[in-house]
Protein backbone atom coordinates (compact mmCIF):
# COMPACT_ATOMS: atom_id res chain seq x y z
CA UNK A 1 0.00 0.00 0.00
CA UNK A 2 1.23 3.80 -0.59
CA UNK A 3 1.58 5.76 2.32
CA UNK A 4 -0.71 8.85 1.86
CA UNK A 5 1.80 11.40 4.33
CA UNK A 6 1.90 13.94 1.44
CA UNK A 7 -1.96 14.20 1.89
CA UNK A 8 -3.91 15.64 4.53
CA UNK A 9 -7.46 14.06 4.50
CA UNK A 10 -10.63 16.16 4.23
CA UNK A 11 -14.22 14.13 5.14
CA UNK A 12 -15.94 13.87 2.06
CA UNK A 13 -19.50 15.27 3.76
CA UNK A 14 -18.03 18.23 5.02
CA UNK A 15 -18.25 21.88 3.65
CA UNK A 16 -14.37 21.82 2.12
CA UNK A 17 -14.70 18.05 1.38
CA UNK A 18 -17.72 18.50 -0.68
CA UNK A 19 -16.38 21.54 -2.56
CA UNK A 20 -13.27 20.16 -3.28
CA UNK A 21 -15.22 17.06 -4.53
CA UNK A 22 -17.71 19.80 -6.69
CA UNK A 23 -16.27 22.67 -7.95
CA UNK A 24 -12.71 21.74 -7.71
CA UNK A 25 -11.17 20.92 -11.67
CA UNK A 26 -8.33 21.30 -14.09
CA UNK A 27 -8.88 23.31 -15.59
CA UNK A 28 -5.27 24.32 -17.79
CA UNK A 29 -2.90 21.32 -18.91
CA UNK A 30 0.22 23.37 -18.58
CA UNK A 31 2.12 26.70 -16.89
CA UNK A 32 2.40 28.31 -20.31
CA UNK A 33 -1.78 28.60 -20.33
CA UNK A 34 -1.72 30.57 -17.27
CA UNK A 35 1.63 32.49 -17.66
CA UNK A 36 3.51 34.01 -20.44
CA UNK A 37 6.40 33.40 -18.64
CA UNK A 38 7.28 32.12 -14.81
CA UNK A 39 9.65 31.64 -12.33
CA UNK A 40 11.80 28.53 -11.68
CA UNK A 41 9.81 27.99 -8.24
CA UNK A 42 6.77 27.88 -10.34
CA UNK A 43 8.17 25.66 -12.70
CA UNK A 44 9.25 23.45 -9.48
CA UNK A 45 6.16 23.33 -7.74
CA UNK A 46 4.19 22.19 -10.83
CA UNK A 47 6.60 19.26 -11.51
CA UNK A 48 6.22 18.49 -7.80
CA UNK A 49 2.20 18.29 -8.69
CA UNK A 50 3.02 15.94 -11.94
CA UNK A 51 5.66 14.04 -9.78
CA UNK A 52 3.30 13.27 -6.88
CA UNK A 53 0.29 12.42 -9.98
CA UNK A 54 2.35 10.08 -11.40
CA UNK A 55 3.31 8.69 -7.98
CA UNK A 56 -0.09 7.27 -7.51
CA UNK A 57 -0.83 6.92 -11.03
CA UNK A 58 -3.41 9.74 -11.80
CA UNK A 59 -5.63 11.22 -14.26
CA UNK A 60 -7.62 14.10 -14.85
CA UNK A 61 -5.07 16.19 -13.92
CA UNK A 62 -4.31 20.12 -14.41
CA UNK A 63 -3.86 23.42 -12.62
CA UNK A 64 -7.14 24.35 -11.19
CA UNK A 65 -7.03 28.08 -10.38
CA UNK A 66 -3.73 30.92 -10.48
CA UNK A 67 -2.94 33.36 -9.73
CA UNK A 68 0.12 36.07 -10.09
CA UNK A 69 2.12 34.99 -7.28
CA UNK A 70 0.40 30.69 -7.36
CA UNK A 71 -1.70 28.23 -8.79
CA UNK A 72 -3.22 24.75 -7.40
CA UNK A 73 -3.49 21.58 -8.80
CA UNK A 74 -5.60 18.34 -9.24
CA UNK A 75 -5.50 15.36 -10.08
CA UNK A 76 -7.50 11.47 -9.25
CA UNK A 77 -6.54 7.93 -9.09
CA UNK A 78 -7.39 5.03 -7.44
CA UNK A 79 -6.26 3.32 -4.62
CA UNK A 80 -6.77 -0.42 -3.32
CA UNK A 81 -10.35 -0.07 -4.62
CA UNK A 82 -11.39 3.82 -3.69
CA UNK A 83 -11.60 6.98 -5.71
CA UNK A 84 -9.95 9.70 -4.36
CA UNK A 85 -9.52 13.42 -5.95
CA UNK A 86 -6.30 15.59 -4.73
CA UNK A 87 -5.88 19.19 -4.58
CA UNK A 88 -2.64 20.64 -4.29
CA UNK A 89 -2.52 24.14 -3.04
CA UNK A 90 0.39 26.16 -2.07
CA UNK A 91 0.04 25.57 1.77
CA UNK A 92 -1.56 22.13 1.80
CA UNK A 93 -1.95 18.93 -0.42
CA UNK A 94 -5.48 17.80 0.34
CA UNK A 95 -7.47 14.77 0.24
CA UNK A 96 -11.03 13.26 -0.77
CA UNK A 97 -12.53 10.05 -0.83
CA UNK A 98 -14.69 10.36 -3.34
């Protein structure tokens, strides 16, 4: 089994769980649709998000809001037989059974 430490786990029937699970989706495939141009800690953090989705095998993945100084990601995958959907912000990496 994969340890899920990178993750912290939101309940999927409360308020941020079931946003997440709702309104939370990629929406770009790559920096260059958000940014003409970015910074190297950008460019780190997003292959951290593509690392950590192809850790677990994900799909459906993309930068799902930015702004000038961040953006956060998402991704799903599966997991011993659950869904789960991630969102990767710049403070947290969250969590949702779906």
């Amino acid at each position: 089994m994969k340890d899920l430490k990178e993750f912290t786990m939101v309940n999927n029937t409360s308020k941020q769980g079931k946003d997440i699970i709702q309104n939370i989706s990629p929406r770009y495939y790559d920096l260059w649709k958000c940014y003409n141009s970015f910074s190297f800690a950008k460019q780190k953090a997003y292959d951290y998000c593509k690392e950590l989705q192809a850790k677990y095998n994900g799909f459906n993945g993309g930068i799902s809001g930015y702004c000038i100084t961040n953006f956060s990601y998402t991704f799903e995958f599966e997991l011993e037989g659950k869904k789960y959907k991630a969102w990767i912000t710049k403070c947290n990496n969250y969590l949702v059974e779906l």
